[in-house]
C-alpha atoms as a PDB file:
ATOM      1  CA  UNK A   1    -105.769 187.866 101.556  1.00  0.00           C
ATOM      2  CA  UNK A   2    -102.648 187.552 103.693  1.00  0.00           C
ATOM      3  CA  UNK A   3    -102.510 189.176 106.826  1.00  0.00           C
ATOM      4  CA  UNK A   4     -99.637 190.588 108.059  1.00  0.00           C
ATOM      5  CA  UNK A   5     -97.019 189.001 110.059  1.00  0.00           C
ATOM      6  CA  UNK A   6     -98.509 185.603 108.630  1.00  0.00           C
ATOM      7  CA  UNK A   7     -97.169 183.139 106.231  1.00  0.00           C
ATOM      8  CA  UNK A   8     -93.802 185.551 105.913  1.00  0.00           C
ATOM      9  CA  UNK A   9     -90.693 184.146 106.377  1.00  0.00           C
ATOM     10  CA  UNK A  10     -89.298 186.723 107.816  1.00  0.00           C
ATOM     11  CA  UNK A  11     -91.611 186.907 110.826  1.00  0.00           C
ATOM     12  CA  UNK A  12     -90.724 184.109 112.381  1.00  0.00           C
ATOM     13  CA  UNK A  13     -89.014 183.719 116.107  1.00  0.00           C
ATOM     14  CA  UNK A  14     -85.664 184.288 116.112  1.00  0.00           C
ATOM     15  CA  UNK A  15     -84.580 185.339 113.251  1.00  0.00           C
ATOM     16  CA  UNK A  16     -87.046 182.986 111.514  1.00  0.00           C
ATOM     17  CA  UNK A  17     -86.439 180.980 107.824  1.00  0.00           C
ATOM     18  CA  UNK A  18     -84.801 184.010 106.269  1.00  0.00           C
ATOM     19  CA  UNK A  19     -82.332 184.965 108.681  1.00  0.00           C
ATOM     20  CA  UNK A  20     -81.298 181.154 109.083  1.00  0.00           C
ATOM     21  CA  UNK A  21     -80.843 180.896 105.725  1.00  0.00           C
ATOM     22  CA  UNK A  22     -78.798 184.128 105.244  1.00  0.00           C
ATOM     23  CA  UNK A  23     -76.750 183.078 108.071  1.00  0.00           C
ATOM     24  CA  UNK A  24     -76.055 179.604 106.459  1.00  0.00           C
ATOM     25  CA  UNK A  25     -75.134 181.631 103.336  1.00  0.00           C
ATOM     26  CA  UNK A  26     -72.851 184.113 105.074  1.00  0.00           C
ATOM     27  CA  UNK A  27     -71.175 180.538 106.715  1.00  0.00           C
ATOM     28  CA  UNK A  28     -70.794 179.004 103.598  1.00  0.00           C
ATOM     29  CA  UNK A  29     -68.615 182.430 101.763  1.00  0.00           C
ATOM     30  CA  UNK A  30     -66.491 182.293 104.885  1.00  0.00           C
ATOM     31  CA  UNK A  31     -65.842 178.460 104.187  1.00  0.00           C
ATOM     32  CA  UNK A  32     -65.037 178.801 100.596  1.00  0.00           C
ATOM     33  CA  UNK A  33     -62.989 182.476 101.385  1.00  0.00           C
ATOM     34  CA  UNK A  34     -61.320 180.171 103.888  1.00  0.00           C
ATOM     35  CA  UNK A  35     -60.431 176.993 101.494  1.00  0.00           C
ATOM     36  CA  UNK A  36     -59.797 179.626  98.476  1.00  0.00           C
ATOM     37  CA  UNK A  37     -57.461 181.373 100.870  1.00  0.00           C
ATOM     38  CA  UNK A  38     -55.906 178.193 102.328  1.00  0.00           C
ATOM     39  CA  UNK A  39     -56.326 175.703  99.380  1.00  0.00           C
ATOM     40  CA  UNK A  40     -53.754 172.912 100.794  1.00  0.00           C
ATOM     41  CA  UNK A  41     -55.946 172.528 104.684  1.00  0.00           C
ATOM     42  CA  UNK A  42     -57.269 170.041 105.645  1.00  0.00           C
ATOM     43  CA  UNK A  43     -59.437 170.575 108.962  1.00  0.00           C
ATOM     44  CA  UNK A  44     -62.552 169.151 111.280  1.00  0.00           C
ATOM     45  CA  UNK A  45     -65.626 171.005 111.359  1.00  0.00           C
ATOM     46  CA  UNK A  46     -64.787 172.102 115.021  1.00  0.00           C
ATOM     47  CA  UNK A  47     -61.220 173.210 113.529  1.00  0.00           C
ATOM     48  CA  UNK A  48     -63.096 175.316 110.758  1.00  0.00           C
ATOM     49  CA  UNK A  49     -65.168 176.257 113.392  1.00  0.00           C
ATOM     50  CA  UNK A  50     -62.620 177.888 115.617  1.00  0.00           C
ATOM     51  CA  UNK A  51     -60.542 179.519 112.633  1.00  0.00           C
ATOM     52  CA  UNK A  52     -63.725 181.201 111.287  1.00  0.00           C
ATOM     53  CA  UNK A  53     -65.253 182.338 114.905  1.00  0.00           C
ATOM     54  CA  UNK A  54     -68.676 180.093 114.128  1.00  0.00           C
ATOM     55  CA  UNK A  55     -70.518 177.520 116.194  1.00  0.00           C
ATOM     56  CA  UNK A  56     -69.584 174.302 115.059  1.00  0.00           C
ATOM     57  CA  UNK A  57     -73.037 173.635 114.717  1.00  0.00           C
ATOM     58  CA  UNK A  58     -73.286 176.430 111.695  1.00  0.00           C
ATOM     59  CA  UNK A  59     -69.739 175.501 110.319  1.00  0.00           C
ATOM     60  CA  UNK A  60     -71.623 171.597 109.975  1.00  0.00           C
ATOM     61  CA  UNK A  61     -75.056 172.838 108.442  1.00  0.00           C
ATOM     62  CA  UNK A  62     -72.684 174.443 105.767  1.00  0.00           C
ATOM     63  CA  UNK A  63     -70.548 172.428 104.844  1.00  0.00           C
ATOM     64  CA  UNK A  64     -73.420 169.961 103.864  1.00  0.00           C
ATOM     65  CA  UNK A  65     -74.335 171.485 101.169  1.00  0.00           C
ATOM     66  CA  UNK A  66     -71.272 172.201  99.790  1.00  0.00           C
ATOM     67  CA  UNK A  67     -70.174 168.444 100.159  1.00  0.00           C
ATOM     68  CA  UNK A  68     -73.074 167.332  98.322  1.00  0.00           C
ATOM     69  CA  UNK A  69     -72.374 169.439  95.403  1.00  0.00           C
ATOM     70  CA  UNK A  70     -68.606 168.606  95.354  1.00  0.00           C
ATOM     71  CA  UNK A  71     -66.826 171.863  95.933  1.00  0.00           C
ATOM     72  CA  UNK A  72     -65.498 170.491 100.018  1.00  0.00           C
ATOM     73  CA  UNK A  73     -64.631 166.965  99.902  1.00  0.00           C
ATOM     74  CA  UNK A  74     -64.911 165.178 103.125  1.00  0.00           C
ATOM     75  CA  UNK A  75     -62.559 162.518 104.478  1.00  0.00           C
ATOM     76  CA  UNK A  76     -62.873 160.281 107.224  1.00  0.00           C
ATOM     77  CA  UNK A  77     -59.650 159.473 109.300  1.00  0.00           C
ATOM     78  CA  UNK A  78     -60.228 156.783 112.059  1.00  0.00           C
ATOM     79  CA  UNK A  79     -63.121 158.272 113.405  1.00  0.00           C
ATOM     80  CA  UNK A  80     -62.791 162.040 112.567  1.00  0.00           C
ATOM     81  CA  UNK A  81     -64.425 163.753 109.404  1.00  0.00           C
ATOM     82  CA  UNK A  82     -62.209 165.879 107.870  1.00  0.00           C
ATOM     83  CA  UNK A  83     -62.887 168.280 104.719  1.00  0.00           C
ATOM     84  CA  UNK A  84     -60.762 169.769 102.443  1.00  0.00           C
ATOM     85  CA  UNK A  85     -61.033 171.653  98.958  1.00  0.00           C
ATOM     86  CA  UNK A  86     -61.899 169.183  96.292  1.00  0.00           C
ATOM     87  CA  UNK A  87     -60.624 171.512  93.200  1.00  0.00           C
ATOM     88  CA  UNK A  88     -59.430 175.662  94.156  1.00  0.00           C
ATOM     89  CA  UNK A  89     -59.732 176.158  90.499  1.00  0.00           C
ATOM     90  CA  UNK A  90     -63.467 175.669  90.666  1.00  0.00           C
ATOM     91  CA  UNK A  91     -64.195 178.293  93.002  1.00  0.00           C
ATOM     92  CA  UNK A  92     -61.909 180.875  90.860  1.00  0.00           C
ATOM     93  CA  UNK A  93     -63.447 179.809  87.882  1.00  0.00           C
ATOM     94  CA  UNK A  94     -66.995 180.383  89.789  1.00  0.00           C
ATOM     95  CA  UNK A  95     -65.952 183.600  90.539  1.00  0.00           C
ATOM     96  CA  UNK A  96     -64.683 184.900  87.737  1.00  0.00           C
ATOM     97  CA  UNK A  97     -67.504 183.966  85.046  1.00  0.00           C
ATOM     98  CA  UNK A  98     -69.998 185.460  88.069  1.00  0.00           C
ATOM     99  CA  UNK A  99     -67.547 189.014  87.997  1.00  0.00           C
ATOM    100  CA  UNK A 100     -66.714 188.618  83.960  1.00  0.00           C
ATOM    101  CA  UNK A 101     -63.516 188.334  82.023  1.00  0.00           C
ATOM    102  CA  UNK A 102     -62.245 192.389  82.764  1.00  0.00           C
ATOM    103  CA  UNK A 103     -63.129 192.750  86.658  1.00  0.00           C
ATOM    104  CA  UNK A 104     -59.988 193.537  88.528  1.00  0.00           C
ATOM    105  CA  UNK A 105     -57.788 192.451  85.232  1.00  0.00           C
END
């Protein structure tokens, strides 16, 4: 038997597990509103940072994952990492099987 307070997630010190992870979900819509919004930048993770009012710490933890699966490409330039949109039509394809064919048509 559980008791309570253990073992949940959601307990945890600031915020805990599940808060972290919602915020590094919430980070990761603003990036890809951002890039779907502004298909052609091409920005540091400070610069995203500073356009989308999040730590640069956050705007990094994001964009990990969405490097790894190949929606944000990332670039180095001398010594800078820069990311950019790999392919805009992937995220409107994305989000128009996940709303179906009539949503807002």
């Amino acid at each position: 038997m559980m008791h309570e307070g253990r073992g949940r997630p959601e307990n945890n010190q600031n915020g805990g597990i599940l808060g972290d992870t919602i915020q590094g979900s919430v980070v990761r819509i603003n990036i890809l509103a951002f890039f779907q919004a502004n298909p052609h930048t091409i920005d540091t993770a400070a610069g995203l940072a500073r356009r989308l009012h999040h730590a640069p710490e956050e705007i990094e933890l994001a964009l990990d994952p969405l490097v790894r699966i190949g929606i944000i490409q990332q670039k180095k330039f001398k010594s800078v990492q820069l990311y950019q949109l790999r392919n805009g039509e992937l995220i409107a394809s994305f989000f128009k099987t996940q709303r179906g064919d009539t949503f807002l048509e």
